[in-house]
PDB file of N, CA and C in Angstrom:
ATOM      1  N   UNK A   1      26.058  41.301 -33.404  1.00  0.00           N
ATOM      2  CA  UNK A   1      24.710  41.060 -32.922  1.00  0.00           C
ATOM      3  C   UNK A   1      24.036  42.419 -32.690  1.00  0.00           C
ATOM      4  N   UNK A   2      22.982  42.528 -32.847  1.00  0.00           N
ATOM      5  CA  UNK A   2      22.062  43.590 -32.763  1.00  0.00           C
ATOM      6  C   UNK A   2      21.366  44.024 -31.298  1.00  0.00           C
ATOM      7  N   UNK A   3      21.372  45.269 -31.283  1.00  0.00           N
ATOM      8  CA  UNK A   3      21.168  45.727 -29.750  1.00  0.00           C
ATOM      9  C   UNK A   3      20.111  44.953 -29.365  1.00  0.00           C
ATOM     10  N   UNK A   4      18.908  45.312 -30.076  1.00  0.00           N
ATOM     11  CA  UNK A   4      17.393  44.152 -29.840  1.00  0.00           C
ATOM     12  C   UNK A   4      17.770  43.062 -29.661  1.00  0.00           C
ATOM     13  N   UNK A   5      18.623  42.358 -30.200  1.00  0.00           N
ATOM     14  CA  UNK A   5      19.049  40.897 -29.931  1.00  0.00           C
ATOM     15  C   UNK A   5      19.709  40.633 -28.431  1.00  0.00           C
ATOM     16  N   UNK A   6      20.405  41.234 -28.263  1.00  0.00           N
ATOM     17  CA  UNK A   6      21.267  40.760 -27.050  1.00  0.00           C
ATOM     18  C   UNK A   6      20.559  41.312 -25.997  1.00  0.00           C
ATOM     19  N   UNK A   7      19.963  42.172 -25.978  1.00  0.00           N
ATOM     20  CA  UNK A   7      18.495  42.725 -24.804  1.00  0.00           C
ATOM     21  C   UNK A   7      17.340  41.390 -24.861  1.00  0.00           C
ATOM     22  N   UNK A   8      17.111  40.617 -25.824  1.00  0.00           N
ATOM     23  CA  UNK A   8      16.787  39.700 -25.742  1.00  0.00           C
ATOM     24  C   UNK A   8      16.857  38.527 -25.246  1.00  0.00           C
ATOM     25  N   UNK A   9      18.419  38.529 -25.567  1.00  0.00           N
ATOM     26  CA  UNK A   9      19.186  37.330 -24.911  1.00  0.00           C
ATOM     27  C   UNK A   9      19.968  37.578 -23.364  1.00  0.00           C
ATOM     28  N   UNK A  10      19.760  38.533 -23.345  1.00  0.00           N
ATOM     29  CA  UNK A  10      20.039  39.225 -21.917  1.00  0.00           C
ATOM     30  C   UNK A  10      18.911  38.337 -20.961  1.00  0.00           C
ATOM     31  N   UNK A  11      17.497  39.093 -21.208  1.00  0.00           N
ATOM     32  CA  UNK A  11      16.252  38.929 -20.745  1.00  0.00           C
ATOM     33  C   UNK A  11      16.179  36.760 -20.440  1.00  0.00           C
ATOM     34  N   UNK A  12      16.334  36.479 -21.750  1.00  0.00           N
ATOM     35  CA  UNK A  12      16.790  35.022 -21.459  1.00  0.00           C
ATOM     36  C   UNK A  12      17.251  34.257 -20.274  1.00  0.00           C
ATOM     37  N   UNK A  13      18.107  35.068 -20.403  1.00  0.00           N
ATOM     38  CA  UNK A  13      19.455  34.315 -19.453  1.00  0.00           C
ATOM     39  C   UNK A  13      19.306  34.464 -18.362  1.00  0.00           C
ATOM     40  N   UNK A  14      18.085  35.915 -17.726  1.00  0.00           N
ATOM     41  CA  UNK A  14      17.777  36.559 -16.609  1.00  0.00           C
ATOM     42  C   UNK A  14      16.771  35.617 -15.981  1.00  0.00           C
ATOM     43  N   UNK A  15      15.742  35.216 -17.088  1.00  0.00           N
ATOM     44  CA  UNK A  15      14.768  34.176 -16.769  1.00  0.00           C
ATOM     45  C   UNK A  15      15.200  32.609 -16.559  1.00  0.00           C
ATOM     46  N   UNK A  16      16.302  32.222 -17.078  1.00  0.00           N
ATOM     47  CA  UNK A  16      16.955  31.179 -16.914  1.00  0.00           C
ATOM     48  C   UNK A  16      17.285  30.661 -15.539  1.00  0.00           C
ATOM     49  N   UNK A  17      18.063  31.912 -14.935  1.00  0.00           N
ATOM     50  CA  UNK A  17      19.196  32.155 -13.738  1.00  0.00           C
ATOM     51  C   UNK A  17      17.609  32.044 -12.513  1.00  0.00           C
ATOM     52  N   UNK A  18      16.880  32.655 -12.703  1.00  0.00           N
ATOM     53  CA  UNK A  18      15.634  32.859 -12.276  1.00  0.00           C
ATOM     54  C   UNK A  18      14.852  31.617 -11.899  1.00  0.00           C
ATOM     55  N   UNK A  19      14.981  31.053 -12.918  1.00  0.00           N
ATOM     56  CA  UNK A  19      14.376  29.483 -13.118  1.00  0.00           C
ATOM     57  C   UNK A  19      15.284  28.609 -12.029  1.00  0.00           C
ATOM     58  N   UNK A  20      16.674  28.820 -12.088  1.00  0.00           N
ATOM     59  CA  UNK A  20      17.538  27.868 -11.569  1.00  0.00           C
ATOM     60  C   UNK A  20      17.232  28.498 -10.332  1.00  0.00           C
ATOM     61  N   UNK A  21      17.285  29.661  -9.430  1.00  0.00           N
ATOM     62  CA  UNK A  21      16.838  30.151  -8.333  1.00  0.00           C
ATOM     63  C   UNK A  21      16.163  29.591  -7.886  1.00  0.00           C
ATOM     64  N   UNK A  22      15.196  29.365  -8.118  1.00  0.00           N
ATOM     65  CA  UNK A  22      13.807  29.038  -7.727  1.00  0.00           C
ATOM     66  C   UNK A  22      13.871  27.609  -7.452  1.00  0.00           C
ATOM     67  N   UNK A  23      14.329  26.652  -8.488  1.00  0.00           N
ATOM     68  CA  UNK A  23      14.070  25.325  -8.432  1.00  0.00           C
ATOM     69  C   UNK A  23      15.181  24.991  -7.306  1.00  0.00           C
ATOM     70  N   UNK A  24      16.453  25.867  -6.896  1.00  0.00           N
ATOM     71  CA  UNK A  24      17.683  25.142  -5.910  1.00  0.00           C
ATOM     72  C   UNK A  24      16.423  26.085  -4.453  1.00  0.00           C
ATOM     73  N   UNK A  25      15.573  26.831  -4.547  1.00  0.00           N
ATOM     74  CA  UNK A  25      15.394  27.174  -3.203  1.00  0.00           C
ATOM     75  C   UNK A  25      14.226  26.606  -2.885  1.00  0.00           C
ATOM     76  N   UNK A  26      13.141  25.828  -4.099  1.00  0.00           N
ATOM     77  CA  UNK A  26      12.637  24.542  -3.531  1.00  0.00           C
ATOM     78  C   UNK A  26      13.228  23.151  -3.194  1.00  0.00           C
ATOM     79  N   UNK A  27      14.435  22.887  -4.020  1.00  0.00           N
ATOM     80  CA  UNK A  27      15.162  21.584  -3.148  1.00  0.00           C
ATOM     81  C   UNK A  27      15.801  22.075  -2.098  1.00  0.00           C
ATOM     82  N   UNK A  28      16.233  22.864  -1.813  1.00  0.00           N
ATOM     83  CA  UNK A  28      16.575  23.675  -0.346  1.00  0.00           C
ATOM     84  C   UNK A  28      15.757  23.191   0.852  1.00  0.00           C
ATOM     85  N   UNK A  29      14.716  23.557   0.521  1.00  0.00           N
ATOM     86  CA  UNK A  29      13.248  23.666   1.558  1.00  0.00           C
ATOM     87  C   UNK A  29      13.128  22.180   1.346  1.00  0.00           C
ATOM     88  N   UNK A  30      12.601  21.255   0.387  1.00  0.00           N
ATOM     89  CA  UNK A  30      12.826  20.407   0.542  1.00  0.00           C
ATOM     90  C   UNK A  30      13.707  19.041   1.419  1.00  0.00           C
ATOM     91  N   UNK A  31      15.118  20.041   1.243  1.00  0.00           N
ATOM     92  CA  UNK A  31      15.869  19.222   1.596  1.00  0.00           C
ATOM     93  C   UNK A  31      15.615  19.576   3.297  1.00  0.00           C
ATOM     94  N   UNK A  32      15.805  20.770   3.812  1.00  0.00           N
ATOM     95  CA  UNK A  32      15.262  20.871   5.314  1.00  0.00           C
ATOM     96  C   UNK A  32      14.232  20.519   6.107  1.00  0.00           C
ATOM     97  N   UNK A  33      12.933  19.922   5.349  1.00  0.00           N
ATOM     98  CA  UNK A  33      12.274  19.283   5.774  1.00  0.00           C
ATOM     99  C   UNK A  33      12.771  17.927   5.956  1.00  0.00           C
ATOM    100  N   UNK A  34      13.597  17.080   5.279  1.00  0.00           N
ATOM    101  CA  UNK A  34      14.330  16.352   6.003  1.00  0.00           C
ATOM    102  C   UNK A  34      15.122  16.081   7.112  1.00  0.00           C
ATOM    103  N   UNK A  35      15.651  17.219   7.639  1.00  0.00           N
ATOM    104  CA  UNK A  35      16.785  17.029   7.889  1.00  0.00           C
ATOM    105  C   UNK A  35      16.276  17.100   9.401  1.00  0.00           C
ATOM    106  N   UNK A  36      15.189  17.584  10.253  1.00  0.00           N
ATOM    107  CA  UNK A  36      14.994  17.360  11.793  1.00  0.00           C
ATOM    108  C   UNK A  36      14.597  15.774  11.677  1.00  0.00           C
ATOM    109  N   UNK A  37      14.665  14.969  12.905  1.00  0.00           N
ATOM    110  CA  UNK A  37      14.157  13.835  13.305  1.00  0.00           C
ATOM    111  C   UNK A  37      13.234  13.089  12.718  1.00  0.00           C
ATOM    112  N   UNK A  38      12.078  13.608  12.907  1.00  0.00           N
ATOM    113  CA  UNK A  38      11.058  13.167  12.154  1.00  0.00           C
ATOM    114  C   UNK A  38      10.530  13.772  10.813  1.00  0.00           C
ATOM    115  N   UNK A  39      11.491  14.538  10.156  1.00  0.00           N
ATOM    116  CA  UNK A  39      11.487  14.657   8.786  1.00  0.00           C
ATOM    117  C   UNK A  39      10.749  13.692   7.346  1.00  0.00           C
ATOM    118  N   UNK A  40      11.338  12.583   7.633  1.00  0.00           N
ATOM    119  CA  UNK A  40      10.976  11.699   6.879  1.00  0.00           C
ATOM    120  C   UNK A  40       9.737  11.027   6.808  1.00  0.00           C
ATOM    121  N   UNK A  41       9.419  10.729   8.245  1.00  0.00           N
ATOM    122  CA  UNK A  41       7.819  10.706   8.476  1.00  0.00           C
ATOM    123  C   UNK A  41       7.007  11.098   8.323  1.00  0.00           C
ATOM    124  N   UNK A  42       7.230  12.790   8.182  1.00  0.00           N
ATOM    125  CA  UNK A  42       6.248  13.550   8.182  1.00  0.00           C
ATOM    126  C   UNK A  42       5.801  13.464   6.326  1.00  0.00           C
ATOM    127  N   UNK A  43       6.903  13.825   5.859  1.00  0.00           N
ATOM    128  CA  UNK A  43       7.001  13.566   4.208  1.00  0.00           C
ATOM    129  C   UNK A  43       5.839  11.963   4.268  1.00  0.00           C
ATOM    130  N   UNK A  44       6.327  11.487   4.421  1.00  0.00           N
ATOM    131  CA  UNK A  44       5.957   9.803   3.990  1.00  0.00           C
ATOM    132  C   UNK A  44       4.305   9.759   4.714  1.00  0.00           C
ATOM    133  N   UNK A  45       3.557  10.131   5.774  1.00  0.00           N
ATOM    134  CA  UNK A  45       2.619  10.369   6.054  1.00  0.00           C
ATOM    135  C   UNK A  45       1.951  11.448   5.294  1.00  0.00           C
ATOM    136  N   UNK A  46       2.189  12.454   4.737  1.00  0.00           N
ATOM    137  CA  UNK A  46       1.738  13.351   3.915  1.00  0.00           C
ATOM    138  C   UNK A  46       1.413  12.842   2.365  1.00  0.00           C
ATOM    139  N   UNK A  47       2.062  11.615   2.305  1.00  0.00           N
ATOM    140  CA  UNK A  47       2.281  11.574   0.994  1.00  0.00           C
ATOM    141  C   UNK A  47       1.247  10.166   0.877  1.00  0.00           C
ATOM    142  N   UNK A  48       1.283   9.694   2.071  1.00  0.00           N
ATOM    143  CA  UNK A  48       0.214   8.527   1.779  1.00  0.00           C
ATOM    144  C   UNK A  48      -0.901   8.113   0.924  1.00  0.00           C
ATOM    145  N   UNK A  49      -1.882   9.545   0.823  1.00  0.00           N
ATOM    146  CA  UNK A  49      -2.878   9.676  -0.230  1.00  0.00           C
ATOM    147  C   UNK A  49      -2.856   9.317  -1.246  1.00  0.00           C
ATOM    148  N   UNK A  50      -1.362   9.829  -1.866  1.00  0.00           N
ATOM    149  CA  UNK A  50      -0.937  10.184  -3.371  1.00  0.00           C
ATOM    150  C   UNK A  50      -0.127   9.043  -3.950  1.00  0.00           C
ATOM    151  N   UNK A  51      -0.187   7.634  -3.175  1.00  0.00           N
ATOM    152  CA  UNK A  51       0.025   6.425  -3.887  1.00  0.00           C
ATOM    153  C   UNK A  51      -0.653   5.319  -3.353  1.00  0.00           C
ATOM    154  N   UNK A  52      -1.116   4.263  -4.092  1.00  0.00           N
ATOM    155  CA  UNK A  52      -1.550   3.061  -4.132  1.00  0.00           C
ATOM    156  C   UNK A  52      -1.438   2.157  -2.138  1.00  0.00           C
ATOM    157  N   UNK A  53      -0.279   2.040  -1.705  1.00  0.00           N
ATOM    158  CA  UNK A  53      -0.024   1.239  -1.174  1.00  0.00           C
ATOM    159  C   UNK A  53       1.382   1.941  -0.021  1.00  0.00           C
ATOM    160  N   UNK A  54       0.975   1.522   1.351  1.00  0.00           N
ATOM    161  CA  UNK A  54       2.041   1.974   2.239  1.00  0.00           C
ATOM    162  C   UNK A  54       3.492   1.600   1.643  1.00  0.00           C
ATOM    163  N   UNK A  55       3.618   0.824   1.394  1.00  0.00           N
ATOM    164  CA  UNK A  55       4.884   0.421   1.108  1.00  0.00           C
ATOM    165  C   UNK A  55       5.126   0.692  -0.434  1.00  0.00           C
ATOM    166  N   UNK A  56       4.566   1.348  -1.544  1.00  0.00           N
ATOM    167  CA  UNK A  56       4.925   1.954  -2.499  1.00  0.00           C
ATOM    168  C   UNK A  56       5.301   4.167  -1.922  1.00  0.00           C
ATOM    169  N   UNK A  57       4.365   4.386  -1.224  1.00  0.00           N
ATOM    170  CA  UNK A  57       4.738   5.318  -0.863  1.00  0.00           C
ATOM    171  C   UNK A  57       6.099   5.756   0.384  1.00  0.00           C
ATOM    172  N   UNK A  58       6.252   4.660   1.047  1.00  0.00           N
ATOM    173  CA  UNK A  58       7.670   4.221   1.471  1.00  0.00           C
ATOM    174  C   UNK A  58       8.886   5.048   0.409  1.00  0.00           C
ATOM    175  N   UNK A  59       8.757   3.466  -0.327  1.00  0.00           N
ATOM    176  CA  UNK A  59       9.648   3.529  -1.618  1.00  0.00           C
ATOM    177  C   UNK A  59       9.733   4.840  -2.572  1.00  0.00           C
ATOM    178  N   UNK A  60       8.828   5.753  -2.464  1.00  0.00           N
ATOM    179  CA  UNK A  60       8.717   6.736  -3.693  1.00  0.00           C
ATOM    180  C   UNK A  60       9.323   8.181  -2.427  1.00  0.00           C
ATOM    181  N   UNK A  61       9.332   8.503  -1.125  1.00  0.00           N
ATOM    182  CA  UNK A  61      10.021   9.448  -0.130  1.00  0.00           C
ATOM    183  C   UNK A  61      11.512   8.695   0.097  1.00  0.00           C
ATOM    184  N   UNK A  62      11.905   7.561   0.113  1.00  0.00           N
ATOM    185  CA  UNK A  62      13.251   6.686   0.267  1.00  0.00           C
ATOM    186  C   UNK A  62      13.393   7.402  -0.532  1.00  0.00           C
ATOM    187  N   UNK A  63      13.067   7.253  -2.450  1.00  0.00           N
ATOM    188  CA  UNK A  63      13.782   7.571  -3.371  1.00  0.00           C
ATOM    189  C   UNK A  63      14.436   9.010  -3.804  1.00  0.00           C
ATOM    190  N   UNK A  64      12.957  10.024  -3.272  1.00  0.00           N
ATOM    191  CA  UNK A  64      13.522  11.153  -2.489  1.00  0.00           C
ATOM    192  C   UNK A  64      14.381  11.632  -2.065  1.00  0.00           C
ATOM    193  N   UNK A  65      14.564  11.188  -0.794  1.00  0.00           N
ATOM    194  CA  UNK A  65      15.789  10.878   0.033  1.00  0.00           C
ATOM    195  C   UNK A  65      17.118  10.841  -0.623  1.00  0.00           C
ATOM    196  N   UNK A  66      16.918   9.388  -1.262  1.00  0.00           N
ATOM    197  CA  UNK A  66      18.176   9.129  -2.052  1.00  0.00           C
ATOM    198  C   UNK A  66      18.595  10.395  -3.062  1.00  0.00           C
ATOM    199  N   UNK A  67      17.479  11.041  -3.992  1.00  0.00           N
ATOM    200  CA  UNK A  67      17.876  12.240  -4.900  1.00  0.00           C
ATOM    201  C   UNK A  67      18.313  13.307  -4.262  1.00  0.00           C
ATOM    202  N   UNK A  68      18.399  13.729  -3.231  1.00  0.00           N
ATOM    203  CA  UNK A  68      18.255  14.685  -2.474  1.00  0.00           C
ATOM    204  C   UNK A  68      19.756  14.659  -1.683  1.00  0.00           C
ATOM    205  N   UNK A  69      20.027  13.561  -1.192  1.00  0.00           N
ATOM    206  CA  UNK A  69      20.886  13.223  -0.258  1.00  0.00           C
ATOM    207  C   UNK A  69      22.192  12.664  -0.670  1.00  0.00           C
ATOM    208  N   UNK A  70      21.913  11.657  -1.639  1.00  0.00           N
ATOM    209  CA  UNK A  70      23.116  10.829  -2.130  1.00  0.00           C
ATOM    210  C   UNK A  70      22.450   9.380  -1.320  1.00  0.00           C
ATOM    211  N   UNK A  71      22.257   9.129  -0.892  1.00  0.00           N
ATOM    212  CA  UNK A  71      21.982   7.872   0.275  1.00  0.00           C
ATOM    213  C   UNK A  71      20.427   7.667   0.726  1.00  0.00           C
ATOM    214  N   UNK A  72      20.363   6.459   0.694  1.00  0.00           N
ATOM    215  CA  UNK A  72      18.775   5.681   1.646  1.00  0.00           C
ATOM    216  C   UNK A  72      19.145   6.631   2.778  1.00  0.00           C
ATOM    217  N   UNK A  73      17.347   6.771   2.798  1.00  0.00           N
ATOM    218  CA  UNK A  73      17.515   6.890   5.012  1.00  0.00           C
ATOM    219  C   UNK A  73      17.413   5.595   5.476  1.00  0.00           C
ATOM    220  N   UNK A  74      16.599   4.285   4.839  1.00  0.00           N
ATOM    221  CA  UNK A  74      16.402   3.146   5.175  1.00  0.00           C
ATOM    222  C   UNK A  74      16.398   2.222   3.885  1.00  0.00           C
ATOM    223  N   UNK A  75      16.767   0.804   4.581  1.00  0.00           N
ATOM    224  CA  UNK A  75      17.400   0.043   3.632  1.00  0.00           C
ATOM    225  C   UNK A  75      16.330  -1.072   3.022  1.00  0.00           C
ATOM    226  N   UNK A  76      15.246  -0.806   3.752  1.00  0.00           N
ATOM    227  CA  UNK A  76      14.010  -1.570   3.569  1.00  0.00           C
ATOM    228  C   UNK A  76      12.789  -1.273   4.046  1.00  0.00           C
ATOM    229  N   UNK A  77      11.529  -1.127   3.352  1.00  0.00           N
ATOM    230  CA  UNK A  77      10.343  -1.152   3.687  1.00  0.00           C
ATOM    231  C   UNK A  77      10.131  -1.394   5.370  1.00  0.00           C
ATOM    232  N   UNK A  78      10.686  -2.699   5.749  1.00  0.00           N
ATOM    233  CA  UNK A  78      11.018  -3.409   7.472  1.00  0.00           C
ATOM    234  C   UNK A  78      11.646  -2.789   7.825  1.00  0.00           C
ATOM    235  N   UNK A  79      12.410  -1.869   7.683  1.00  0.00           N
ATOM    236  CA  UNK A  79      13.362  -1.493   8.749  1.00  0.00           C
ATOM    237  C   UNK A  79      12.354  -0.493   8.990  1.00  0.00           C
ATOM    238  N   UNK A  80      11.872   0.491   7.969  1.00  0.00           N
ATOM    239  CA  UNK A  80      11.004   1.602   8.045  1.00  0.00           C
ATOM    240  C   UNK A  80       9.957   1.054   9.633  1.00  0.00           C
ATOM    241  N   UNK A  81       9.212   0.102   8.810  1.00  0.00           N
ATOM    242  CA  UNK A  81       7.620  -0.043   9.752  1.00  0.00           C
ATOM    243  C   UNK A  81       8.583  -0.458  11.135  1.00  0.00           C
ATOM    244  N   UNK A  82       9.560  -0.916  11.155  1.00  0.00           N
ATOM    245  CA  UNK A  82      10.013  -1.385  12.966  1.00  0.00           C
ATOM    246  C   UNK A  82      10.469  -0.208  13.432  1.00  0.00           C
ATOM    247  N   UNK A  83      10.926   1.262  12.657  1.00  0.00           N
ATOM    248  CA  UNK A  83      11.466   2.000  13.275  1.00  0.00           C
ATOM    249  C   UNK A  83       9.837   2.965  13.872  1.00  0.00           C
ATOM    250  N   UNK A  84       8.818   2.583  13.036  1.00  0.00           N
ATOM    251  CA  UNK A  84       7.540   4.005  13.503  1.00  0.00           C
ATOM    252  C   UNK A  84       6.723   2.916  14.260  1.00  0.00           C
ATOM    253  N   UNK A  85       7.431   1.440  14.646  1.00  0.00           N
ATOM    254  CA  UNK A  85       6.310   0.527  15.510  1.00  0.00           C
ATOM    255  C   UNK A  85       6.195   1.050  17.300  1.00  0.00           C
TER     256      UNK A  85
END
């Protein structure tokens, strides 16, 4: 392989590693905004705007959750609204 080449593919791999940086230290932050008490609320009230219907925007921070976590924080729409009643 040619010096130009692998300075190339160097540069690549630098921007790659870079890329992956970045995207694990926004699910990072992400994920710590979960993780105090009212974490989830705050997400799910923020996010209200940006879908149709309380209980679709529920479902779309749960799913969140779930990517993020491995696990629901809640097992239903109802459990949600009885826990912020």
């Amino acid at each position: 392989m040619k010096k130009n080449e692998n300075q190339k593919l160097v540069g690549i791999e630098e921007k790659v590693k870079n890329c992956q940086i970045n995207f694990l230290q926004k699910k990072i932050a992400l994920m710590k905004s979960f993780i105090d008490k009212d974490g989830f609320y705050k997400q799910y009230f923020s996010k209200l705007k940006d879908y149709k219907t309380p209980k679709e925007t529920f479902t779309k921070v749960n799913e969140l959750y779930f990517e993020l976590f491995g696990c629901y924080r809640f097992n239903s729409f109802a459990e949600f609204k009885n826990k912020i009643a």
